[in-house]
Protein backbone atom coordinates (compact mmCIF):
# COMPACT_ATOMS: atom_id res chain seq x y z
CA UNK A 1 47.63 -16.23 3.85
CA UNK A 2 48.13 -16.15 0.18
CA UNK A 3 50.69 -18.45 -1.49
CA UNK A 4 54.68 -16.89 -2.14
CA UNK A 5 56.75 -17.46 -4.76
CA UNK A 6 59.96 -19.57 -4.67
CA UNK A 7 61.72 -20.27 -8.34
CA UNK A 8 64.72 -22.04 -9.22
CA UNK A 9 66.76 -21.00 -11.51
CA UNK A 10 69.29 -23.99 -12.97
CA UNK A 11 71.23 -24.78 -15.98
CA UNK A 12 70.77 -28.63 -15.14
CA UNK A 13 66.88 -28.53 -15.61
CA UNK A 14 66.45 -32.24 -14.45
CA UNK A 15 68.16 -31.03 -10.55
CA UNK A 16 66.03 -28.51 -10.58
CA UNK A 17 63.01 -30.12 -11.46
CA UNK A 18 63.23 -33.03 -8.92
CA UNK A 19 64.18 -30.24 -6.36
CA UNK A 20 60.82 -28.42 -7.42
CA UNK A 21 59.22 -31.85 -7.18
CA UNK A 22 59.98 -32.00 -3.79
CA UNK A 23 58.97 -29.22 -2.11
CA UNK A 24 55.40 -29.49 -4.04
CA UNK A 25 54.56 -32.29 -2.18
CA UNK A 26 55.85 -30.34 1.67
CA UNK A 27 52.16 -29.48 2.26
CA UNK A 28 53.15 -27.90 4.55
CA UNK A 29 55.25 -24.68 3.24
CA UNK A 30 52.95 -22.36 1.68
CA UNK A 31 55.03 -21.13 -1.82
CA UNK A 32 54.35 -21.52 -5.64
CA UNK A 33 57.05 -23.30 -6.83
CA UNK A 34 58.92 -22.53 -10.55
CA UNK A 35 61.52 -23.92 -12.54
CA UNK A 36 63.61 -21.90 -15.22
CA UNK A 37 66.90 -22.78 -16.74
CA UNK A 38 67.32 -18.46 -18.26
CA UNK A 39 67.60 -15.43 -15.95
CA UNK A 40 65.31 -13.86 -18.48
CA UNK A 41 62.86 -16.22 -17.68
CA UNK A 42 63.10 -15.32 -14.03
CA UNK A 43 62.96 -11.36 -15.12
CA UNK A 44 59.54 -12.32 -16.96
CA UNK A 45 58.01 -14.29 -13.88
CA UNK A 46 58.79 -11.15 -11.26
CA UNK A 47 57.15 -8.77 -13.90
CA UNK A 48 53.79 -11.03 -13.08
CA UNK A 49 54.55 -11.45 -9.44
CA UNK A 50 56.79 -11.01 -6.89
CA UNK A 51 59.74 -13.43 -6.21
CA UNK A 52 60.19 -13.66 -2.45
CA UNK A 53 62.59 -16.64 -2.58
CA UNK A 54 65.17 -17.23 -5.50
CA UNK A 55 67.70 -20.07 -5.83
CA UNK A 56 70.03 -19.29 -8.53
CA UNK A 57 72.99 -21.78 -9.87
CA UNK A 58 76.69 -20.33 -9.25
CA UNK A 59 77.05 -20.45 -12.71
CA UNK A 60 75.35 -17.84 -13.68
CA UNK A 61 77.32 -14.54 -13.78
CA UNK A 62 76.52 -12.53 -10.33
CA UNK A 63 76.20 -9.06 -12.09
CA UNK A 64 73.08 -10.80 -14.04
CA UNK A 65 71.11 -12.42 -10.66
CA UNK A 66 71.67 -9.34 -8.64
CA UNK A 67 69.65 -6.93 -11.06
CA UNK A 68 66.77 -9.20 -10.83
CA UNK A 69 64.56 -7.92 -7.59
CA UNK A 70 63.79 -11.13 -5.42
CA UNK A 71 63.32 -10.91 -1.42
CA UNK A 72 66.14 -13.32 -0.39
CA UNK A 73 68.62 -14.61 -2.77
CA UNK A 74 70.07 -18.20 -2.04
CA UNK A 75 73.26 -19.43 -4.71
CA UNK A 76 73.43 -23.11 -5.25
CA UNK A 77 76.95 -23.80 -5.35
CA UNK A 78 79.39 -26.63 -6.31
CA UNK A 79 81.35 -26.57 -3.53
CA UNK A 80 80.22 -27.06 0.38
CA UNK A 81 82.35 -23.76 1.20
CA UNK A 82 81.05 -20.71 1.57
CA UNK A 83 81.88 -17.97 -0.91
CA UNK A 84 82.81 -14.36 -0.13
CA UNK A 85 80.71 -11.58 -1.43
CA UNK A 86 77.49 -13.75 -1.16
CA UNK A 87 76.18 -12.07 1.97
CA UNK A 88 77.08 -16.18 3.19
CA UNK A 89 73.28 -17.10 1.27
CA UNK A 90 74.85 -20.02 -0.22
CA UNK A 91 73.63 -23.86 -0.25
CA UNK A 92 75.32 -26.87 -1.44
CA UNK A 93 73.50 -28.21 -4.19
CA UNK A 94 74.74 -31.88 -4.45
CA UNK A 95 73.51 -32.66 -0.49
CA UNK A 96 70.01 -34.24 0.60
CA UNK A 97 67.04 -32.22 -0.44
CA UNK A 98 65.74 -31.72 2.78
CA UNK A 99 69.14 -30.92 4.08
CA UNK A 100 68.69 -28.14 1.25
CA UNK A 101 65.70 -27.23 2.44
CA UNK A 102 66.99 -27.16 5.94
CA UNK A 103 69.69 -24.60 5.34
CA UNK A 104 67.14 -22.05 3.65
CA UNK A 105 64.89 -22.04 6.60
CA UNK A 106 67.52 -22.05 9.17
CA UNK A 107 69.20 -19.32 6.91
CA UNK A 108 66.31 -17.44 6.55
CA UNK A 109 65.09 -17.54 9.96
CA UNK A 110 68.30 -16.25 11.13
CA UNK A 111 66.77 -12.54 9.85
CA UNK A 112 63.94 -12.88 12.10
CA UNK A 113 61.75 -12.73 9.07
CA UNK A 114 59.54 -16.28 9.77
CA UNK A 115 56.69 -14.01 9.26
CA UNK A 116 54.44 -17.14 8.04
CA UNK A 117 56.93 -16.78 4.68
CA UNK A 118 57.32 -20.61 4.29
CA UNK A 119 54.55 -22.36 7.49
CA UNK A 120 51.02 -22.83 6.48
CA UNK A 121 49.42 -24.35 9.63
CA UNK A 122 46.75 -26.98 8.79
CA UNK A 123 45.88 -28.89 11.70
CA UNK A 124 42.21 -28.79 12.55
CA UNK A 125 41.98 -27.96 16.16
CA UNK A 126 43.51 -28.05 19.29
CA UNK A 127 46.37 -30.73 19.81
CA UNK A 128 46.29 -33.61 21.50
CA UNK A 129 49.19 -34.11 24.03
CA UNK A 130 50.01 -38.14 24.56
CA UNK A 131 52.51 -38.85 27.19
CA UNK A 132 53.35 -42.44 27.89
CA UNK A 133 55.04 -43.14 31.02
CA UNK A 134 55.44 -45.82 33.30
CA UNK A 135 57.60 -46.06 36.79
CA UNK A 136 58.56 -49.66 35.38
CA UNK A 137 61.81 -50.43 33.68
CA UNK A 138 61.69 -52.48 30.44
CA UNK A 139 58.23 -51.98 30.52
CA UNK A 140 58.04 -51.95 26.37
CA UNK A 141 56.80 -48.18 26.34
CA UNK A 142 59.05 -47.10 23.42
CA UNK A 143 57.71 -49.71 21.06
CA UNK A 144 53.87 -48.66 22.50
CA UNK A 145 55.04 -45.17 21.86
CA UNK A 146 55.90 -45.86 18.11
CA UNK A 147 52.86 -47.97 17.28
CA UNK A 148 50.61 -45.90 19.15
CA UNK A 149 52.25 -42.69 17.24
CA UNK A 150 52.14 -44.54 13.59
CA UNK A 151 48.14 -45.53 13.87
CA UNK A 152 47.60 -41.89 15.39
CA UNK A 153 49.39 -40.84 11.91
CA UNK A 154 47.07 -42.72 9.87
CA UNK A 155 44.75 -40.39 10.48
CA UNK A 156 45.97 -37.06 11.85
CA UNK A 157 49.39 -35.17 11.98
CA UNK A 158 51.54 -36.74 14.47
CA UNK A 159 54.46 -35.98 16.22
CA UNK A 160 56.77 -38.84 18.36
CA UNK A 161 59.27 -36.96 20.94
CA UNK A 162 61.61 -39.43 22.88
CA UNK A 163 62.34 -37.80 26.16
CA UNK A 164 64.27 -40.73 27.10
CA UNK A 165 68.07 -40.21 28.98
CA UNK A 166 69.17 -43.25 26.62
CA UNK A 167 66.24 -43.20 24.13
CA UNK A 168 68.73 -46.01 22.15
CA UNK A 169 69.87 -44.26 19.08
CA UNK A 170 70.68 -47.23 16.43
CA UNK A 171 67.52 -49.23 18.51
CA UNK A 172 64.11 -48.69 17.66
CA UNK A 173 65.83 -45.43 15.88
CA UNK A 174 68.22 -45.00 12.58
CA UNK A 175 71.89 -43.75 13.32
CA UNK A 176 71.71 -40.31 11.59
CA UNK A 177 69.38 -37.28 11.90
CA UNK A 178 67.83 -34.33 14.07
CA UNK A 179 67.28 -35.30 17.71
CA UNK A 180 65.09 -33.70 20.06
CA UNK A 181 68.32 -31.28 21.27
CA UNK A 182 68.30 -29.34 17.80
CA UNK A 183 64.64 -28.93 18.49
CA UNK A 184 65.05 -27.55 22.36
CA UNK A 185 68.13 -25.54 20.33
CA UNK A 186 65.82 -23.69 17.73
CA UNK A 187 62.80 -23.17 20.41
CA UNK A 188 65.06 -20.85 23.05
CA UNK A 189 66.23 -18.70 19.90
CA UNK A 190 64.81 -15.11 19.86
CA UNK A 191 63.06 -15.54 16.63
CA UNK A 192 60.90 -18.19 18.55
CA UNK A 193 59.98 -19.94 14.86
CA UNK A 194 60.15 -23.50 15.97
CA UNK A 195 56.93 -24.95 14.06
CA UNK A 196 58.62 -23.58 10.29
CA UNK A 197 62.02 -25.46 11.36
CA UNK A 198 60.68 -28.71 12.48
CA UNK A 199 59.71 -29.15 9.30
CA UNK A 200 63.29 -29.79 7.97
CA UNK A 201 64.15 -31.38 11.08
CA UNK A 202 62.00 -34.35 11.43
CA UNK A 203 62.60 -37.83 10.36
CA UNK A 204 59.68 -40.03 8.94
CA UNK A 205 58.39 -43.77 9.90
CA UNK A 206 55.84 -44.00 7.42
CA UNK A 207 53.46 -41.26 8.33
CA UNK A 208 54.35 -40.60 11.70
CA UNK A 209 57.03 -38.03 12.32
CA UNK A 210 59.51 -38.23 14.64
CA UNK A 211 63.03 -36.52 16.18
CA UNK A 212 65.74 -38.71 17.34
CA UNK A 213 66.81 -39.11 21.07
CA UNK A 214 69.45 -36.84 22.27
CA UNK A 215 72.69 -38.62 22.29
CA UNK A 216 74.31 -37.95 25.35
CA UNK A 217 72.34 -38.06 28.74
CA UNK A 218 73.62 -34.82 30.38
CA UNK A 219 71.76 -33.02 28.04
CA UNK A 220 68.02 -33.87 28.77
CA UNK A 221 68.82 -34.10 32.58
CA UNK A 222 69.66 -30.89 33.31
CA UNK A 223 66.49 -29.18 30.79
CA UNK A 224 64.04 -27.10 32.87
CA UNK A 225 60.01 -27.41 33.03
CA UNK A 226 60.09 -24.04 31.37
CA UNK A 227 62.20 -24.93 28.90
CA UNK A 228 60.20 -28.19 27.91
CA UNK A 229 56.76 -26.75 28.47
CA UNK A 230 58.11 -23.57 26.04
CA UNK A 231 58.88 -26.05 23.09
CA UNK A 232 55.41 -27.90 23.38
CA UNK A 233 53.48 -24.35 22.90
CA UNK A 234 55.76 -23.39 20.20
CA UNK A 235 54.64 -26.80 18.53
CA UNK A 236 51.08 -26.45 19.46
CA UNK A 237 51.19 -23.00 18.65
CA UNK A 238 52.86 -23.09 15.69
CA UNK A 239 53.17 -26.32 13.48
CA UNK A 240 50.84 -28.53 11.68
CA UNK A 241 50.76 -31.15 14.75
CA UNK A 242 47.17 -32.43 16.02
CA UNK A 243 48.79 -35.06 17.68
CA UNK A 244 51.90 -34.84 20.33
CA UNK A 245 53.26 -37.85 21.65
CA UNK A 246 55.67 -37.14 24.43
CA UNK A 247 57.97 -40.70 25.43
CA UNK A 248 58.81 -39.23 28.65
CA UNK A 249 61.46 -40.97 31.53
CA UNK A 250 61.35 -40.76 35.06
CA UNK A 251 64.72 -39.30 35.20
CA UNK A 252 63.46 -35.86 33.65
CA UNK A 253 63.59 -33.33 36.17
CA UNK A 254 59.84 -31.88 37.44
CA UNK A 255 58.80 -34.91 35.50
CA UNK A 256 55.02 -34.50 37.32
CA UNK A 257 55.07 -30.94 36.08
CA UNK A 258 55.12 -32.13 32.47
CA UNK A 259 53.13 -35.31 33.02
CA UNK A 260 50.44 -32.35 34.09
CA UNK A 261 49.99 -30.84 30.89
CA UNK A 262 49.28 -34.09 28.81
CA UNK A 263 45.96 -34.71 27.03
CA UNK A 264 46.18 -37.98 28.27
CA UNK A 265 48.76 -40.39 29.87
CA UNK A 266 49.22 -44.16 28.54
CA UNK A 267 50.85 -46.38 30.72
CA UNK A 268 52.09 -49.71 29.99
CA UNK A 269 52.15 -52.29 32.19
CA UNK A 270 53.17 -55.92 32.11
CA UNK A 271 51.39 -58.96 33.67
CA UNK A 272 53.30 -60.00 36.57
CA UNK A 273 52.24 -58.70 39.96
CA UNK A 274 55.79 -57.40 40.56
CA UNK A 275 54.90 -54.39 37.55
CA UNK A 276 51.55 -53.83 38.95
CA UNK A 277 52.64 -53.32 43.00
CA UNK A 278 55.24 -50.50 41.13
CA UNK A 279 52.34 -48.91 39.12
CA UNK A 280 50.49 -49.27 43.02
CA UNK A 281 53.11 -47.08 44.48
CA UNK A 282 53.65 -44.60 41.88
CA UNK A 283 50.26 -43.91 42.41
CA UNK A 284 49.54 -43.61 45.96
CA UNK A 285 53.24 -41.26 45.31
CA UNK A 286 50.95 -39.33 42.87
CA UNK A 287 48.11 -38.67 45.75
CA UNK A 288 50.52 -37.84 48.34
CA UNK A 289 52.84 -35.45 46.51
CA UNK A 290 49.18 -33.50 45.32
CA UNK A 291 49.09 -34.90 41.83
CA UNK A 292 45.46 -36.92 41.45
CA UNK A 293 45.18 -34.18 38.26
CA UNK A 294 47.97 -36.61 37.16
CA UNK A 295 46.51 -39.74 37.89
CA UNK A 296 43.06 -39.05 36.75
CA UNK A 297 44.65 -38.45 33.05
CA UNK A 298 46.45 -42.23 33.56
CA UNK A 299 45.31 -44.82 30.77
CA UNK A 300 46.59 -48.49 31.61
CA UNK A 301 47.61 -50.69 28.88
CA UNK A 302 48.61 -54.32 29.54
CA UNK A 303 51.45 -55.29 27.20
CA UNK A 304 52.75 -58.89 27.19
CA UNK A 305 56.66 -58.50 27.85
């Protein structure tokens, strides 16, 4: 798929340029990026090519920015309301960038036109589905989970999930962001383009990318196999992850149905023979309830509590 164009259009050059700046180095959204601080210069780049994305300052008057032909139109305005007569394509400009960037996908997603506009995916084969899981409490499988995820990152594009009821927002995880709910949210929409929003949605520990836990339990108990196993092959199907690593509680419902579809399962276990007699049951459990697929998959990893 060839590149698009997106250009910014600014009267304070320096915003725009660090805005530019930014989405350069989002590998993974496949536009030319351009800066100008004149309409006219805009005018003179769609007489070369076509604009498919413009983001104009409010400043400039409307009657100018609406001769100028671009495929989607998005204002940059001083104020976080929306303005009428704007076709509601307007973006805060003094907010996060990639809470910029956020509202043009989600905005222009909302069309239904995801048609690969923004999503180049680069990943080099099939992904690799991690779940770690143990029947142990306290078992340190979050902190595993992380580690694992961050040395997987070093080397590949990974993605940690925390399927957790309390996954400890504030813990191992910051206070704000996306959590895994806006991600279920997106992947049940019609326009079924999960793998160009997760881009904006996903927080960063070094390399390794990551979605917060939901924050309140009810709403991972009562999510469906379907549901879960839809979102993983929109990921796989559509994003730049090699690497999926699914932190997945016993409390889940049809919790052996998604342990199935892992790669691989790691499962951490502590010393103490208490830990290993649970890990014992869990899998004779696994045998009797028809799951050996499961338990063949299992990798043990002792962890000193």
């Amino acid at each position: 798929m060839s590149s698009r164009n997106l250009v910014i259009c600014d009267r304070e050059e320096r915003y725009a340029a660090a805005f530019a700046s930014f989405l350069m180095k989002k590998t993974e959204l496949a536009f030319q990026v351009q800066v100008c601080s004149r309409l006219a210069q805009v005018e003179a780049i769609r007489q070369e090519n076509p604009i498919d994305i413009l983001l104009v300052g409010s400043s400039y008057p409307e009657e100018e920015w609406r001769r100028i032909q671009a495929g989607h139109v998005f204002i940059l305005t001083e104020s976080g309301k929306k303005t009428e007569g704007l076709d509601g394509n307007t973006v805060y400009r003094y907010q996060s960038a990639e809470a910029i960037l956020s509202e043009i996908v989600c905005k222009y997603s909302e069309k239904g036109e995801n048609e690969e506009l923004f999503f180049r995916t680069v990943k080099s084969g099939d992904m690799q589905i991690i779940g770690i899981f143990s029947p142990m409490h306290r078992s340190g499988k979050t902190s595993y989970g992380l580690e694992l995820g961050q040395q997987m990152a070093a080397s590949n594009n990974a993605l940690y999930l925390n399927m957790e009821i309390y996954g400890g927002i504030g813990g191992h995880f910051p206070e704000g962001g996306h959590t895994l709910e806006d991600a279920l949210y997106y992947s049940r929409q019609e326009s079924k383009n999960l793998g160009m929003i997760l881009t904006t949605l996903v927080g960063h520990m070094g390399q390794l990318d990551y979605l917060l836990p939901v924050r309140v339990s009810e709403d991972i108990k009562s999510v469906e196999l379907a549901d879960w196993l839809d979102m993983i092959h929109q990921i796989a199907e559509q994003s730049i992850y090699d690497v999926l690593i699914l932190d997945i509680d016993e409390g889940l419902r049809d919790v052996y149905g998604l342990l199935r579809i892992c790669t691989e399962i790691h499962v951490p276990v502590a010393e103490d023979a208490s830990a290993k007699a649970k890990l014992l049951q869990f899998e004779e459990e696994l045998h009797l309830l028809g799951y050996d697929d499961v338990r063949r998959k299992m990798v043990k990893k002792e962890l000193k509590i």
